[in-house]
PDB file of N, CA and C in Angstrom:
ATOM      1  N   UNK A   1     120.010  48.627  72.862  1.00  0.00           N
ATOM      2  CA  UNK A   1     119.077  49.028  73.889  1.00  0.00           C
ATOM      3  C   UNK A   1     118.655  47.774  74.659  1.00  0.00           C
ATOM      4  N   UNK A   2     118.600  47.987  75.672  1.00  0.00           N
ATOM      5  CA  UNK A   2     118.555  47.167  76.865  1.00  0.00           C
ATOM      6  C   UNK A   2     117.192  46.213  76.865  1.00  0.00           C
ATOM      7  N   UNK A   3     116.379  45.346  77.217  1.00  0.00           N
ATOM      8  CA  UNK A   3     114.586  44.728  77.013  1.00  0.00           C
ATOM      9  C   UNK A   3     114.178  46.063  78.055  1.00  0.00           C
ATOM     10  N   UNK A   4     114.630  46.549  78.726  1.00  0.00           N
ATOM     11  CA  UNK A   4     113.501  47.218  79.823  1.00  0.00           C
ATOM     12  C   UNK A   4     113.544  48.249  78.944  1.00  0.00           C
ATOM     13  N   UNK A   5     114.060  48.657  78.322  1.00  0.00           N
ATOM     14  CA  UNK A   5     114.321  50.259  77.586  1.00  0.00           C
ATOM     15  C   UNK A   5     113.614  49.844  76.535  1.00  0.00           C
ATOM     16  N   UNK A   6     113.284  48.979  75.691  1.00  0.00           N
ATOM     17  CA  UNK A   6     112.633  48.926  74.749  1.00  0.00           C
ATOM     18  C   UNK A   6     111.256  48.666  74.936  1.00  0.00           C
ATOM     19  N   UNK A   7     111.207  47.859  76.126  1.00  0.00           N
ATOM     20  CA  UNK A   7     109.741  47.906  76.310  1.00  0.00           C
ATOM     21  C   UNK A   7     109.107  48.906  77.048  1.00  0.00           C
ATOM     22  N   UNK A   8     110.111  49.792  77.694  1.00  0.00           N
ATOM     23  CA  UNK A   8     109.482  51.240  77.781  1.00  0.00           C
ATOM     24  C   UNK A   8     108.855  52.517  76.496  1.00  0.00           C
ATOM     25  N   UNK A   9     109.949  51.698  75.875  1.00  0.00           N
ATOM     26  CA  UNK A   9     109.546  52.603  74.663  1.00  0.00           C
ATOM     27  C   UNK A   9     108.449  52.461  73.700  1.00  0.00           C
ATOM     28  N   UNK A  10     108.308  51.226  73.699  1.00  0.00           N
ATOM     29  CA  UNK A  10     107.176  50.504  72.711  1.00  0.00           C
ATOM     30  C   UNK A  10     105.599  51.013  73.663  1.00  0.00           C
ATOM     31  N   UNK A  11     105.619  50.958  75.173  1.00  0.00           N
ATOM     32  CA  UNK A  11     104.749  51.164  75.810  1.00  0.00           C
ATOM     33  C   UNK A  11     104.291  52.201  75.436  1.00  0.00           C
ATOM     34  N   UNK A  12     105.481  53.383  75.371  1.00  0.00           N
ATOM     35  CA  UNK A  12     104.950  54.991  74.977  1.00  0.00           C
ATOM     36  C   UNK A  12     104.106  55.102  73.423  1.00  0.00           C
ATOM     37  N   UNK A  13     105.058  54.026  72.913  1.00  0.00           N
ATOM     38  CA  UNK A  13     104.560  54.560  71.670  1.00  0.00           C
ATOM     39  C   UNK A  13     102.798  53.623  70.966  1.00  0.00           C
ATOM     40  N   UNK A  14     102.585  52.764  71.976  1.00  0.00           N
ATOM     41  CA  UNK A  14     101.536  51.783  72.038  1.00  0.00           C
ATOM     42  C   UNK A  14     100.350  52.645  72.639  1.00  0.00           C
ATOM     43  N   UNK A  15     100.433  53.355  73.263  1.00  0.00           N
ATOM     44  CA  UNK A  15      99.380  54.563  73.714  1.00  0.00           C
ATOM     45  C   UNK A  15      99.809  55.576  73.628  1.00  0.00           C
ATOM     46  N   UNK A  16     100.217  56.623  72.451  1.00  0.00           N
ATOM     47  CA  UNK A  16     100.530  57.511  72.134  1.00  0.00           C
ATOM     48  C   UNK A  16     100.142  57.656  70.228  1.00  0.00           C
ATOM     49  N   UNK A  17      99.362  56.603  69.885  1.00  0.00           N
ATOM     50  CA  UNK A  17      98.762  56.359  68.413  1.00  0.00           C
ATOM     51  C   UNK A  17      98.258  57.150  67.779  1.00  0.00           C
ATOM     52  N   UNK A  18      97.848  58.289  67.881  1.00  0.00           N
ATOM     53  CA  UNK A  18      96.968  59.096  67.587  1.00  0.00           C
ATOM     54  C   UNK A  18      95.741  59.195  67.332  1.00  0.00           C
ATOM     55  N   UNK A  19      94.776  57.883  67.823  1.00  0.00           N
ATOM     56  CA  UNK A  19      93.612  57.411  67.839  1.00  0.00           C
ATOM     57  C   UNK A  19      93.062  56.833  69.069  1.00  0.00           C
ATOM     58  N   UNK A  20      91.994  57.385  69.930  1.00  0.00           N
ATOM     59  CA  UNK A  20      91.515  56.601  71.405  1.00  0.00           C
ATOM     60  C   UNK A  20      91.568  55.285  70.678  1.00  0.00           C
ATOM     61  N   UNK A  21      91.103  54.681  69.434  1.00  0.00           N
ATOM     62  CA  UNK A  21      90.656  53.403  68.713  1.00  0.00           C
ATOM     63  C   UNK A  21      91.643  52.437  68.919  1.00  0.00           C
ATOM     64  N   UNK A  22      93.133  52.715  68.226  1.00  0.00           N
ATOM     65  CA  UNK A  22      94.098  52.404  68.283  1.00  0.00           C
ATOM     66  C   UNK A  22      94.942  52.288  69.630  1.00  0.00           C
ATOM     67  N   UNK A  23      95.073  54.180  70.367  1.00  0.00           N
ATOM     68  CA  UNK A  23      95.634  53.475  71.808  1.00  0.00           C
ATOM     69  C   UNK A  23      95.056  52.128  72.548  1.00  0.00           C
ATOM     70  N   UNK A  24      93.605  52.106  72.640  1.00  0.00           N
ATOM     71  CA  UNK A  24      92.727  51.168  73.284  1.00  0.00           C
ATOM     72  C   UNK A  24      93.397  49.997  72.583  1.00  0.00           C
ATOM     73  N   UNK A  25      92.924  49.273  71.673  1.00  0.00           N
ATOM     74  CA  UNK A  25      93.652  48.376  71.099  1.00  0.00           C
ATOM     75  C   UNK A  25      95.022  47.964  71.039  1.00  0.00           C
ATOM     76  N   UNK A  26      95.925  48.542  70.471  1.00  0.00           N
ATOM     77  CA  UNK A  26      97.242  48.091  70.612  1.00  0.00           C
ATOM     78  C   UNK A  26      98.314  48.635  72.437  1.00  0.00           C
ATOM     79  N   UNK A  27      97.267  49.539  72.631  1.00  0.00           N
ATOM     80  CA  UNK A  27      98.049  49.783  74.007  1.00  0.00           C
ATOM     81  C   UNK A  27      97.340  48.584  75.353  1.00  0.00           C
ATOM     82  N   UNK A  28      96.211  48.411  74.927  1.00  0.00           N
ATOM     83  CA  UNK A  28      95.598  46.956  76.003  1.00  0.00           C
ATOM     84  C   UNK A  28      96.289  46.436  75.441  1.00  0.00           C
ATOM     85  N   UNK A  29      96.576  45.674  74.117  1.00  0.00           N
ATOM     86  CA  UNK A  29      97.165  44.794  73.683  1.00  0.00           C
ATOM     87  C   UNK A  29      99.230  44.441  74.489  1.00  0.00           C
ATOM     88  N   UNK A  30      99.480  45.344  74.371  1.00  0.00           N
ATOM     89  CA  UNK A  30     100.825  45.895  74.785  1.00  0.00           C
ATOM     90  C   UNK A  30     100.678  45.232  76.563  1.00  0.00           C
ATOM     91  N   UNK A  31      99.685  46.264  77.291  1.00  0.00           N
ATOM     92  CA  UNK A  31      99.552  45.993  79.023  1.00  0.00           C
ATOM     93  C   UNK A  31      99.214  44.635  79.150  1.00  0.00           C
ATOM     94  N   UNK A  32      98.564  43.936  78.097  1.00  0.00           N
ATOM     95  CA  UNK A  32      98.292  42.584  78.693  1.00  0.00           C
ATOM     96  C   UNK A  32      99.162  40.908  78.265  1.00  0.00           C
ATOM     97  N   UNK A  33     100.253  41.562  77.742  1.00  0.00           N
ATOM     98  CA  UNK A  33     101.307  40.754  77.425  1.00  0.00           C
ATOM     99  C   UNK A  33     102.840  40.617  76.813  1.00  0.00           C
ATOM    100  N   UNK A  34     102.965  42.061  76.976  1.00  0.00           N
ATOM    101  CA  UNK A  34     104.642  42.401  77.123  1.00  0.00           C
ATOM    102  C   UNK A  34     105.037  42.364  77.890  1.00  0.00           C
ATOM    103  N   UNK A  35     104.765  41.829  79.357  1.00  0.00           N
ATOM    104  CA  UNK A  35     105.741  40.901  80.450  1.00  0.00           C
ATOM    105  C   UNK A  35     106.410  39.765  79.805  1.00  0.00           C
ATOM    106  N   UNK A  36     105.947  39.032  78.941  1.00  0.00           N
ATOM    107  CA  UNK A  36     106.231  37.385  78.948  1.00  0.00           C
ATOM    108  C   UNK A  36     106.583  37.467  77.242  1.00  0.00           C
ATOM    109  N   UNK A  37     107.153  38.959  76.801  1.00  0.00           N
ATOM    110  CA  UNK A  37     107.357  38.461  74.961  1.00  0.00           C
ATOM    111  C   UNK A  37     108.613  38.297  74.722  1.00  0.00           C
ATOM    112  N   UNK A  38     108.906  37.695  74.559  1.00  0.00           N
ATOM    113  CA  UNK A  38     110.389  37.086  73.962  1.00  0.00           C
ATOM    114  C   UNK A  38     111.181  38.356  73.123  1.00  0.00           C
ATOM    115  N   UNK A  39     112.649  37.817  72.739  1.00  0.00           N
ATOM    116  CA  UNK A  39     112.937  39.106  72.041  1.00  0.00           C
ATOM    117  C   UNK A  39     112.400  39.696  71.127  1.00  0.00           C
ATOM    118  N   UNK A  40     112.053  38.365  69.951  1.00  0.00           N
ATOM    119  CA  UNK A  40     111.776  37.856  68.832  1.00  0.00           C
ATOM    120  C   UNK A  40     110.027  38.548  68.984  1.00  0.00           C
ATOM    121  N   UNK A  41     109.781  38.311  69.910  1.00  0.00           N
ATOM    122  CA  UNK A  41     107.981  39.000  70.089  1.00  0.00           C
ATOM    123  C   UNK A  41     108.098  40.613  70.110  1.00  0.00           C
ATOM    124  N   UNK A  42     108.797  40.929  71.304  1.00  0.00           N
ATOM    125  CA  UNK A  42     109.498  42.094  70.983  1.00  0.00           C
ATOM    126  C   UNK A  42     109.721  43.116  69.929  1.00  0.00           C
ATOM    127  N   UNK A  43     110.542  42.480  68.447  1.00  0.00           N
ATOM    128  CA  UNK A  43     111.063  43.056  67.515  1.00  0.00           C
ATOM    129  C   UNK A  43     109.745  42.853  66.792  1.00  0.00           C
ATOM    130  N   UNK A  44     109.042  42.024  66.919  1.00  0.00           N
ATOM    131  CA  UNK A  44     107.618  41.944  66.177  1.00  0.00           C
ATOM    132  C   UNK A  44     106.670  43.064  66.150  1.00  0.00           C
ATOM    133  N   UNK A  45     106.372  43.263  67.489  1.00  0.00           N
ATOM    134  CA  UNK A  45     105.407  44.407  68.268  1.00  0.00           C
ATOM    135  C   UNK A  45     106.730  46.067  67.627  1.00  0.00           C
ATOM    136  N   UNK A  46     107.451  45.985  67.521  1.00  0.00           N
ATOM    137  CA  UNK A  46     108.460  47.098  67.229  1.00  0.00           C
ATOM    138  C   UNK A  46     108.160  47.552  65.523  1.00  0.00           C
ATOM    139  N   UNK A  47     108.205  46.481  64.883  1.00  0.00           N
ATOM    140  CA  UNK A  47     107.829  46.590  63.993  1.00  0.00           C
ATOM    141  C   UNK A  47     106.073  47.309  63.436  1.00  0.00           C
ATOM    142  N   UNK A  48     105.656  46.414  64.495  1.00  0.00           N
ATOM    143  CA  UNK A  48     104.054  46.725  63.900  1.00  0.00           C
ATOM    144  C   UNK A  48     103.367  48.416  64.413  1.00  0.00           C
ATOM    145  N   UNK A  49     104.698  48.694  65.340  1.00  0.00           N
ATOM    146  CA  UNK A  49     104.501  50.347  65.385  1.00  0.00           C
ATOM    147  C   UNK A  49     104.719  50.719  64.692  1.00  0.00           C
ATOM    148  N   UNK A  50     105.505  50.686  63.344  1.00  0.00           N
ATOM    149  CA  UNK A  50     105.722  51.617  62.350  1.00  0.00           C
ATOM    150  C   UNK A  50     104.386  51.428  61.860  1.00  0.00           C
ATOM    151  N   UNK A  51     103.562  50.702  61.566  1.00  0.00           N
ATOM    152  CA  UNK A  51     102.663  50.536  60.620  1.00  0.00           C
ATOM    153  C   UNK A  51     101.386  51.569  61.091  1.00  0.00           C
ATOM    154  N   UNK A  52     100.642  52.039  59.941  1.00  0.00           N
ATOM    155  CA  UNK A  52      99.541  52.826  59.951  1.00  0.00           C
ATOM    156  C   UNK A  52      98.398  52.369  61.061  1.00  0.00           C
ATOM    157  N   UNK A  53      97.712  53.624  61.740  1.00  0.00           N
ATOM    158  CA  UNK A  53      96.887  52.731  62.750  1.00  0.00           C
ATOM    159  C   UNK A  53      95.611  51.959  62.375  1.00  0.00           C
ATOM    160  N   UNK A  54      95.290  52.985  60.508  1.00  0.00           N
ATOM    161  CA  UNK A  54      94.017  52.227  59.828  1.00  0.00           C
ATOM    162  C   UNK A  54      94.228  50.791  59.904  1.00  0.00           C
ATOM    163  N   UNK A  55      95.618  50.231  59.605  1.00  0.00           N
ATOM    164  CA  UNK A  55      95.503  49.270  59.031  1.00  0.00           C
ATOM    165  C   UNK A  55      96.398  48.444  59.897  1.00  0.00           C
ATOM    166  N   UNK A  56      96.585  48.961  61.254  1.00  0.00           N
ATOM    167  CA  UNK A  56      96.611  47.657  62.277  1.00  0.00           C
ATOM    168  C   UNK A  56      95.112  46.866  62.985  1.00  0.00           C
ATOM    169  N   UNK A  57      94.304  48.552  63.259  1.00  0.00           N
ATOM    170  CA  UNK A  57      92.765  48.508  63.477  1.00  0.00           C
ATOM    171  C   UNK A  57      91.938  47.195  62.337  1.00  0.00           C
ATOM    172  N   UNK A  58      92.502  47.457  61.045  1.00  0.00           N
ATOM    173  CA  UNK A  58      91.621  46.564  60.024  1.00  0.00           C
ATOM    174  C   UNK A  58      92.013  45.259  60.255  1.00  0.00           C
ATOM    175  N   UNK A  59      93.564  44.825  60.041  1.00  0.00           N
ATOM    176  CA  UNK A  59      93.890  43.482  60.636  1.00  0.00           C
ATOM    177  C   UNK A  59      93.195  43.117  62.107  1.00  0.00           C
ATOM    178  N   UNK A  60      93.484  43.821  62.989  1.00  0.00           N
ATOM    179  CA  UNK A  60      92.938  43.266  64.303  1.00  0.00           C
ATOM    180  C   UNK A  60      91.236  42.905  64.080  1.00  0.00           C
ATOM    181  N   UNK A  61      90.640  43.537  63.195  1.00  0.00           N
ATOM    182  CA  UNK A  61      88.901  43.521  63.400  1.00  0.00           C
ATOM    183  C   UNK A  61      88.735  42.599  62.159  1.00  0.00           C
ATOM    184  N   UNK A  62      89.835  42.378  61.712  1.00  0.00           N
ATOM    185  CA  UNK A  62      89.254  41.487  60.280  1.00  0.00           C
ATOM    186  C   UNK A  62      88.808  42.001  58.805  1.00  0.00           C
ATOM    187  N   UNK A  63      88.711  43.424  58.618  1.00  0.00           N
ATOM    188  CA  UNK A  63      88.606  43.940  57.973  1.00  0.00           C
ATOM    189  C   UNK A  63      89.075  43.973  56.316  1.00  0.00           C
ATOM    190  N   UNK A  64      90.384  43.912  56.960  1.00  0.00           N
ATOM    191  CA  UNK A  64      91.498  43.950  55.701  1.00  0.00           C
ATOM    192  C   UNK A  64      92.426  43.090  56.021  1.00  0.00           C
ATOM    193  N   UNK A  65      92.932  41.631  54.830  1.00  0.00           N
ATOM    194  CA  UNK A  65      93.931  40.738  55.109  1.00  0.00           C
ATOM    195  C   UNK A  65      95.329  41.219  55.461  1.00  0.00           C
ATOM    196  N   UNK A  66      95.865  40.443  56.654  1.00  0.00           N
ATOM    197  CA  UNK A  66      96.876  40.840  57.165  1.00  0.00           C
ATOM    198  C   UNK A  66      98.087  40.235  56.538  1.00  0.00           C
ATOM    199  N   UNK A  67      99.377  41.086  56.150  1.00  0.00           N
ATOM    200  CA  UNK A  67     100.176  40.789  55.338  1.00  0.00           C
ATOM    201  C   UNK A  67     101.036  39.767  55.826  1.00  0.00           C
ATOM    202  N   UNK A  68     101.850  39.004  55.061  1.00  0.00           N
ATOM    203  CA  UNK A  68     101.857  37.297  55.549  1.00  0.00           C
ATOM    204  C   UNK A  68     103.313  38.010  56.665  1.00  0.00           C
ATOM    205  N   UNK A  69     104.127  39.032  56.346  1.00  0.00           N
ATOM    206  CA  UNK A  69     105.104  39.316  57.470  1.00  0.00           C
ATOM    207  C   UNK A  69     104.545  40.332  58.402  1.00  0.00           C
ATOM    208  N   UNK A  70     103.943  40.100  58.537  1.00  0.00           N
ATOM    209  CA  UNK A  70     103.041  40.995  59.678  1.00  0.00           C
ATOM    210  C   UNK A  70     101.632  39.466  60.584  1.00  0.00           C
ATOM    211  N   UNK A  71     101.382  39.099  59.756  1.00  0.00           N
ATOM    212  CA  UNK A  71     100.465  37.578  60.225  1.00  0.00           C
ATOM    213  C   UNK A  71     101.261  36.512  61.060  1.00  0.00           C
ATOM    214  N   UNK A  72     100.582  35.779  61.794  1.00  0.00           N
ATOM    215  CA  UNK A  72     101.577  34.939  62.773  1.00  0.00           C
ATOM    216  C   UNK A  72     100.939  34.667  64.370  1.00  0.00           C
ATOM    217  N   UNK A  73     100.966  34.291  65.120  1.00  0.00           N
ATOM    218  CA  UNK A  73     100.260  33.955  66.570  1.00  0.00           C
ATOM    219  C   UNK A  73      99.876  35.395  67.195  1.00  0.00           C
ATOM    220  N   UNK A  74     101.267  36.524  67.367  1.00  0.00           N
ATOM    221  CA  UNK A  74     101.104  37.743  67.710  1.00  0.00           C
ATOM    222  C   UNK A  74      99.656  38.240  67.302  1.00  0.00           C
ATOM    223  N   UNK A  75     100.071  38.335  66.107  1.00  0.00           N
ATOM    224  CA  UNK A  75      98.294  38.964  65.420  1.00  0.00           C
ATOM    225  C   UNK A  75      97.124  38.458  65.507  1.00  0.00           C
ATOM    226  N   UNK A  76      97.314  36.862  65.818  1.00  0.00           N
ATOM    227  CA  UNK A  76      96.219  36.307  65.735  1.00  0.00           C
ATOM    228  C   UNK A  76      95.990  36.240  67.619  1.00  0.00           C
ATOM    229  N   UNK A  77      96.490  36.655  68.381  1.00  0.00           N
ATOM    230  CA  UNK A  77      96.533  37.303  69.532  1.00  0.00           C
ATOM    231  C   UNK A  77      95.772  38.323  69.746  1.00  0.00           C
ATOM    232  N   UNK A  78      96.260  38.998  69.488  1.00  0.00           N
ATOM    233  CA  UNK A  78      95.394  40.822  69.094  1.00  0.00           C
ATOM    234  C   UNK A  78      94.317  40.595  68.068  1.00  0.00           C
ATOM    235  N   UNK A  79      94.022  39.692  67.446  1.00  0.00           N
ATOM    236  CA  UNK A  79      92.751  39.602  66.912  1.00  0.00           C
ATOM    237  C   UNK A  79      91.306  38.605  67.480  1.00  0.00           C
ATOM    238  N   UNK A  80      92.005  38.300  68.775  1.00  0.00           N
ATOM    239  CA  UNK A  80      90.886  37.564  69.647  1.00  0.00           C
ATOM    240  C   UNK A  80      90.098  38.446  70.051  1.00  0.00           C
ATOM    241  N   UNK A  81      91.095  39.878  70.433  1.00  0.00           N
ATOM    242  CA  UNK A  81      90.137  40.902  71.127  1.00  0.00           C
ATOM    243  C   UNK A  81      89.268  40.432  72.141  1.00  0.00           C
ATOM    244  N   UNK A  82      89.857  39.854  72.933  1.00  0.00           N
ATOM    245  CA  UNK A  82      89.107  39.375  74.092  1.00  0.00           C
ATOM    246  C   UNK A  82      88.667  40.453  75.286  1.00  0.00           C
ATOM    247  N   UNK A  83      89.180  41.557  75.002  1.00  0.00           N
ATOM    248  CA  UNK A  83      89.119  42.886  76.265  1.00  0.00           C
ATOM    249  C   UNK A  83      89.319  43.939  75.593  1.00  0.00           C
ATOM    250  N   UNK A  84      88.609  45.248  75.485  1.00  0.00           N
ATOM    251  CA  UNK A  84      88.490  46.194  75.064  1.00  0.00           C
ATOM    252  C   UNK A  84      87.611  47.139  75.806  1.00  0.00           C
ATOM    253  N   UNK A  85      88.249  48.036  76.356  1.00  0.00           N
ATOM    254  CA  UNK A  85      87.529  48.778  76.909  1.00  0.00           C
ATOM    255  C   UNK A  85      86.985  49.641  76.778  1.00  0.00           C
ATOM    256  N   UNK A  86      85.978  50.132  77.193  1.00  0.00           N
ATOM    257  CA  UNK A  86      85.070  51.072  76.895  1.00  0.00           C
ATOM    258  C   UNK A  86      85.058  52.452  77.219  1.00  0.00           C
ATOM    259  N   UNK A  87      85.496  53.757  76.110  1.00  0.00           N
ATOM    260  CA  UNK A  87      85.783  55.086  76.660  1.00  0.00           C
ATOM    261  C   UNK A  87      84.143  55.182  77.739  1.00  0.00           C
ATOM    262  N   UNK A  88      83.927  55.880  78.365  1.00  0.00           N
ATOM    263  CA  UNK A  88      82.921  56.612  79.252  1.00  0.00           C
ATOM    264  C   UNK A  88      82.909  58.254  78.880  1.00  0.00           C
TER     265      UNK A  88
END
């Protein structure tokens, strides 16, 4: 699969979580820096869709330690949480 096809796909599936909590989070996360991710960033973020949304939510907020193949700049990216927006 092609980078544009995958990062179409990851997009869908980055706001399609089954949680406003989670879309908000990993789908801002997704809009504000899958222009510029490498392949290797790519297969990272691909990966961390399989994972449960409790326990991407807990890594990102600090909650629960993040597992050492899942831990790395990416995560510690998404755990600045610098922008989160607010349902209305």
């Amino acid at each position: 699969m092609d980078r544009d096809a995958r990062l179409k796909r990851l997009r869908f599936r980055a706001w399609h979580r089954g949680t406003k909590e989670a879309d908000l989070l990993v789908g801002g996360f997704f809009d504000r820096n899958a222009a510029g991710w490498s392949a290797d960033e790519i297969a990272w973020y691909e990966a961390l869709m399989d994972e449960q949304d409790v326990d991407i939510l807990g890594w990102a907020i600090g909650t629960i330690p993040v597992p050492p193949d899942i831990d790395g700049p990416m995560m510690q990216a998404m755990r600045v949480l610098d922008y989160i927006p607010i349902a209305e």
